[in-house]
N, C-alpha and C. Protein backbone atom coordinates (compact mmCIF):
# COMPACT_ATOMS: atom_id res chain seq x y z
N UNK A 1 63.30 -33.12 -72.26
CA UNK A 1 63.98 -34.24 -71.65
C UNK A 1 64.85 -33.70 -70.51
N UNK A 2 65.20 -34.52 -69.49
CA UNK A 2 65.62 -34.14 -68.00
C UNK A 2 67.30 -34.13 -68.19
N UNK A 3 67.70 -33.48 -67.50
CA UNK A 3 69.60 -33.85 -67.35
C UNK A 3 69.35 -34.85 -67.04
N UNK A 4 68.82 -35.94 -66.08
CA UNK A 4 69.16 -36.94 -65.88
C UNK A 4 68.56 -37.93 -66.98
N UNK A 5 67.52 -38.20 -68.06
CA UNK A 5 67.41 -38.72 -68.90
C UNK A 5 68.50 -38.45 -69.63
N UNK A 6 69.05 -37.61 -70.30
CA UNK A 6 69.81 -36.95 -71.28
C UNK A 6 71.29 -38.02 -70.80
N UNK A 7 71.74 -37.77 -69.36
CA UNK A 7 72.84 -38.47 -68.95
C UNK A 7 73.32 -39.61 -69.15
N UNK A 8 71.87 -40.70 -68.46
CA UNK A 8 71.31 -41.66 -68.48
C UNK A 8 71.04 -42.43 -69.75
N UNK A 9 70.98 -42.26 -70.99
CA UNK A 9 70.79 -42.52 -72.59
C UNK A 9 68.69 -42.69 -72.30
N UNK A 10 68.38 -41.19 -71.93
CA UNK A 10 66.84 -41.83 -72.11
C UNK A 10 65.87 -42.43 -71.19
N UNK A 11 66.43 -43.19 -70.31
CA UNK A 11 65.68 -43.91 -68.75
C UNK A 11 64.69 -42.62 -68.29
N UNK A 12 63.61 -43.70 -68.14
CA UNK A 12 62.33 -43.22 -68.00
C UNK A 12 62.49 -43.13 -65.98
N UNK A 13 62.36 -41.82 -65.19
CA UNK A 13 61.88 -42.41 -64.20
C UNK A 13 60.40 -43.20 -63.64
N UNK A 14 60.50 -44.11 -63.06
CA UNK A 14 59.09 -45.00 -62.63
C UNK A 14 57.64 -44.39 -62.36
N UNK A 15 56.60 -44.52 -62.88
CA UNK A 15 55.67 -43.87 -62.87
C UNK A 15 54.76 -44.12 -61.51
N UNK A 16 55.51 -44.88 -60.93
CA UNK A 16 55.00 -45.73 -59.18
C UNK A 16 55.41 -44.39 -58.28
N UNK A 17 54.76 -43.88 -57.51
CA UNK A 17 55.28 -42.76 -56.81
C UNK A 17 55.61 -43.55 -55.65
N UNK A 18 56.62 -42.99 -54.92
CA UNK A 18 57.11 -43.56 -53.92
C UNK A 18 56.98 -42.29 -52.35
N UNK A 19 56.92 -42.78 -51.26
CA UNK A 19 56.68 -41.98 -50.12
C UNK A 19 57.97 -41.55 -50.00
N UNK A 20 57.94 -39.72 -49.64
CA UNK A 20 59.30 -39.50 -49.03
C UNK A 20 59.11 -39.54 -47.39
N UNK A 21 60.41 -39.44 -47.21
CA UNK A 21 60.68 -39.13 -45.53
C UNK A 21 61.34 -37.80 -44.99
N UNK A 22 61.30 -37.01 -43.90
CA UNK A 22 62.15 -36.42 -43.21
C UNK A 22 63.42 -37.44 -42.41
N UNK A 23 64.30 -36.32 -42.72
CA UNK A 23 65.51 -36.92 -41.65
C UNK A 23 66.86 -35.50 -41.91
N UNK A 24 66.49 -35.37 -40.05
CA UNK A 24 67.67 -34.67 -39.80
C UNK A 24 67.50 -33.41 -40.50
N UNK A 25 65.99 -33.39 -40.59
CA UNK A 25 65.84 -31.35 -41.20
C UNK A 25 66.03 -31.47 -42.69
N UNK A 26 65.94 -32.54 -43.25
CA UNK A 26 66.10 -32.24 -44.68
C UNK A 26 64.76 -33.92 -45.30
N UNK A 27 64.37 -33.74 -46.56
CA UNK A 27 63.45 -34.07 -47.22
C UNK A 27 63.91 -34.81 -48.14
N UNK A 28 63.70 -36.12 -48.11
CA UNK A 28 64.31 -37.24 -48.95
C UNK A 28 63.07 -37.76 -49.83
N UNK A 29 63.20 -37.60 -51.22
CA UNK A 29 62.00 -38.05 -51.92
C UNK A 29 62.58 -39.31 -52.91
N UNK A 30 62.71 -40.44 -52.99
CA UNK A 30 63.31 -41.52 -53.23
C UNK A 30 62.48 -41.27 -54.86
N UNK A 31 63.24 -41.70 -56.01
CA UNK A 31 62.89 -41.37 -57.48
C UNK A 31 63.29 -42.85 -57.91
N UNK A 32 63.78 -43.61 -57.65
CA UNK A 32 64.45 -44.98 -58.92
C UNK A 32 63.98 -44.82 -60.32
N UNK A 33 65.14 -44.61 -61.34
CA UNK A 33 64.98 -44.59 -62.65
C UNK A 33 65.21 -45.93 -62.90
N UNK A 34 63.82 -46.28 -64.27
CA UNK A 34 63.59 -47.58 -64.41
C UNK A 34 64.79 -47.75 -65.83
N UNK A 35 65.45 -48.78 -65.81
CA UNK A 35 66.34 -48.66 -66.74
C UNK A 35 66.10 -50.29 -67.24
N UNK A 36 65.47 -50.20 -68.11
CA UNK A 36 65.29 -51.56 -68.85
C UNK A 36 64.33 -52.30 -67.40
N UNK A 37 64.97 -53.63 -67.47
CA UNK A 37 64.14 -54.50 -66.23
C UNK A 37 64.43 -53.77 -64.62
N UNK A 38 65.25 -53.32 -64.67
CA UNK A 38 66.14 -53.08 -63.32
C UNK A 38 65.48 -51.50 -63.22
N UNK A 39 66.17 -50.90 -61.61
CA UNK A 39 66.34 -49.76 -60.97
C UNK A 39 67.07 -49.29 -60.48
N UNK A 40 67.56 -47.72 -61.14
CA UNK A 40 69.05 -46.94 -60.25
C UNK A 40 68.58 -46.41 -59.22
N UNK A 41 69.78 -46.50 -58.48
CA UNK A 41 69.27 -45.74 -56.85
C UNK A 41 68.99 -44.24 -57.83
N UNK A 42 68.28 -43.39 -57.28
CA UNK A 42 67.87 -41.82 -57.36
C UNK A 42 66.94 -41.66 -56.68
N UNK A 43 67.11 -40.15 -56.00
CA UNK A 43 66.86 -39.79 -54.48
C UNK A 43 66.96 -38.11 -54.81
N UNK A 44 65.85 -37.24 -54.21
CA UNK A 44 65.94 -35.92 -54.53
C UNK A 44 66.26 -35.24 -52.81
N UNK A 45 67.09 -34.57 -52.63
CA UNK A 45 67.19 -34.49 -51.19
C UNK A 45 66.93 -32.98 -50.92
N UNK A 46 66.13 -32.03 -50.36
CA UNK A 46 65.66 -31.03 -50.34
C UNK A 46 65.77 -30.34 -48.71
N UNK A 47 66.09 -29.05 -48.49
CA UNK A 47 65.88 -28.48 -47.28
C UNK A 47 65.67 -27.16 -47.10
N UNK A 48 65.03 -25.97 -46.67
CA UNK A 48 64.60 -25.11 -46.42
C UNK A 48 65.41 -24.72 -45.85
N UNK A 49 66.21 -23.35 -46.26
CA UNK A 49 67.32 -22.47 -45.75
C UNK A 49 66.88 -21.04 -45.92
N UNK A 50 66.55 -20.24 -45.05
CA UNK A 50 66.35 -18.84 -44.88
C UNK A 50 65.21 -18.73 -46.30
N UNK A 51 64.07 -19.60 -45.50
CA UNK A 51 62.41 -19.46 -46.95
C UNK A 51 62.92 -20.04 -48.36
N UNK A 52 64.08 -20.95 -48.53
CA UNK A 52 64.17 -21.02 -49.68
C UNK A 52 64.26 -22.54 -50.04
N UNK A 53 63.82 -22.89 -50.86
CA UNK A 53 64.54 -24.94 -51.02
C UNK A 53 65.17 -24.85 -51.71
N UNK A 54 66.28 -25.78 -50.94
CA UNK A 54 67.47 -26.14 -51.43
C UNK A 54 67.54 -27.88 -52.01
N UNK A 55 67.91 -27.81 -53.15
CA UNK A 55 67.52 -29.20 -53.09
C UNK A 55 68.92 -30.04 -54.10
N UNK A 56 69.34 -31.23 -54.20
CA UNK A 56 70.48 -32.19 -54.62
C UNK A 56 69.36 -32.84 -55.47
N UNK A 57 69.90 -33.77 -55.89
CA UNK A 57 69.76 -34.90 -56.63
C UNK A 57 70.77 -35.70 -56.75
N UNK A 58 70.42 -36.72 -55.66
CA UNK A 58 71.20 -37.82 -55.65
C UNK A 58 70.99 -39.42 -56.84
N UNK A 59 72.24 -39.56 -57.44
CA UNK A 59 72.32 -40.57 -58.19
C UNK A 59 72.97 -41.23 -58.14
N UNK A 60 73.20 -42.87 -58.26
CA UNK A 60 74.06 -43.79 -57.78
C UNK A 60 74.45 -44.65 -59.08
N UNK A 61 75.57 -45.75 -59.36
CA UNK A 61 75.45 -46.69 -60.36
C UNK A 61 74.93 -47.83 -60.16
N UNK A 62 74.66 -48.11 -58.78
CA UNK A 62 73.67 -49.14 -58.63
C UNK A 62 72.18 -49.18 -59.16
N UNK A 63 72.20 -50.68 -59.36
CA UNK A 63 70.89 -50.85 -59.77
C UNK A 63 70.53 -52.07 -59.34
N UNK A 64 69.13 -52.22 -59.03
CA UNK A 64 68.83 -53.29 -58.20
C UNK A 64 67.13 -54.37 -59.20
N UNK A 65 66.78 -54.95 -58.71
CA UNK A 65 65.91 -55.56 -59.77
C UNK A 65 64.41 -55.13 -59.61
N UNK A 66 64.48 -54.94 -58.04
CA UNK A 66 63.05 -54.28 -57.69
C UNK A 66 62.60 -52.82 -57.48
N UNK A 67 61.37 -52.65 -57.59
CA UNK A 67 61.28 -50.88 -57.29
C UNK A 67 61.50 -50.77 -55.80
N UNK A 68 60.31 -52.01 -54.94
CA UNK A 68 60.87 -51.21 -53.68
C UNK A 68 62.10 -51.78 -52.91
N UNK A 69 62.86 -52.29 -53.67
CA UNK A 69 64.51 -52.24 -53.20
C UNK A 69 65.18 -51.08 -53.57
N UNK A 70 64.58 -50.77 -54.45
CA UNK A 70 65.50 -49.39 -55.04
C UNK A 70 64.94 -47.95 -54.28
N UNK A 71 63.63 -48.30 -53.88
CA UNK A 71 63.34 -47.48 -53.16
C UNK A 71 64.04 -46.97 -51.49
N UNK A 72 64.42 -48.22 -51.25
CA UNK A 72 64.61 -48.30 -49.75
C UNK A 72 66.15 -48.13 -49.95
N UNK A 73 66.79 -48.79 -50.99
CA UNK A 73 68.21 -48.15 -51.04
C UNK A 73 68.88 -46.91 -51.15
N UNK A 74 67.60 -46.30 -52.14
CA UNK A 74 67.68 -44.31 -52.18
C UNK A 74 67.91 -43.91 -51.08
N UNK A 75 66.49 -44.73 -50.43
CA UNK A 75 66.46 -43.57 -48.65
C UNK A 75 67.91 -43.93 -48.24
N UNK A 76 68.37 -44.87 -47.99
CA UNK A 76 69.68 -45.18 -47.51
C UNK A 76 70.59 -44.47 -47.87
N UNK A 77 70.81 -44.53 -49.38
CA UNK A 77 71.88 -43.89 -49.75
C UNK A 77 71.87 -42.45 -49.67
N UNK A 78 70.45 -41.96 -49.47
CA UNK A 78 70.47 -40.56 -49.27
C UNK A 78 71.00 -39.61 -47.54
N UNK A 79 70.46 -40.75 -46.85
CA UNK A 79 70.91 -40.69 -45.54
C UNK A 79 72.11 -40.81 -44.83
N UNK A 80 72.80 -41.42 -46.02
CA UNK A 80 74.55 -41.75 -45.57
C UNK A 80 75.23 -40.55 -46.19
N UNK A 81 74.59 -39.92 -47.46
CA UNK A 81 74.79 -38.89 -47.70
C UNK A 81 74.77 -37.45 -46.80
N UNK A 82 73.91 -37.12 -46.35
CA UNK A 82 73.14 -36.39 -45.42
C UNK A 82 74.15 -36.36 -43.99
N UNK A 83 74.94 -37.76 -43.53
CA UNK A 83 75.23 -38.00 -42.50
C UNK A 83 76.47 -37.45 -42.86
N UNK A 84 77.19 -37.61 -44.22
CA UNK A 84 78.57 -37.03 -44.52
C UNK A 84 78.58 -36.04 -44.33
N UNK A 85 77.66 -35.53 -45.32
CA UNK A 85 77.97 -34.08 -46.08
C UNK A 85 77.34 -32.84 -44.90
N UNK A 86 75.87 -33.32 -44.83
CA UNK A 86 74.82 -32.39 -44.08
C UNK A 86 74.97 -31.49 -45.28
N UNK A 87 74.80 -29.95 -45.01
CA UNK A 87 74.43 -28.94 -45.71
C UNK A 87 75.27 -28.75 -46.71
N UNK A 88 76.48 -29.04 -46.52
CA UNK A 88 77.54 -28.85 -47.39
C UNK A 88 76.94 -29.52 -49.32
N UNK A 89 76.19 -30.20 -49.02
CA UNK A 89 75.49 -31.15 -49.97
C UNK A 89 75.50 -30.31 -50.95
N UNK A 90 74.54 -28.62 -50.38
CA UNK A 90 74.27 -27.71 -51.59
C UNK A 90 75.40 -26.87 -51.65
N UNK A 91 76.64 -26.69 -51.92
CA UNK A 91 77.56 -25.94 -52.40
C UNK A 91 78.09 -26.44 -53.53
């Protein structure tokens, strides 16, 4: 079982794969964990630093009713992330 199941009490992530995107040199792979009827934002955010991936996992308390709302809110929320933090993300 995943840290984030374990966290989560169990939530299955969605077995729907979703498209990631580039932005700004880093790799946004949008995840929504299905939690009962609904979806939490989750977002894996990844970037290549001197041959190596670096990668977050972004998780939110929102939850929304659809997959691809939750999808499109990840990318969002991952990108506002990205716009804060930038690299600092992985320390």
């Amino acid at each position: 079982m995943s840290l984030l199941s374990k966290l989560f009490g169990g939530a299955k992530a969605t077995e729907t794969a979703a498209k990631g995107e580039d932005y700004q040199g880093f790799t946004i792979t949008p995840a929504p964990m299905k939690e009962g009827s609904k979806y939490r934002i989750c977002a894996e955010i990844g970037k290549e630093v001197d041959g190596e991936t670096l990668t977050h996992t972004l998780v939110r308390a929102d939850v929304l009713d659809g997959f691809d709302d939750a999808v499109e809110a990840s990318i969002r929320k991952a990108k506002q992330v990205i716009d804060e933090q930038g690299e600092r993300l992985f320390r």
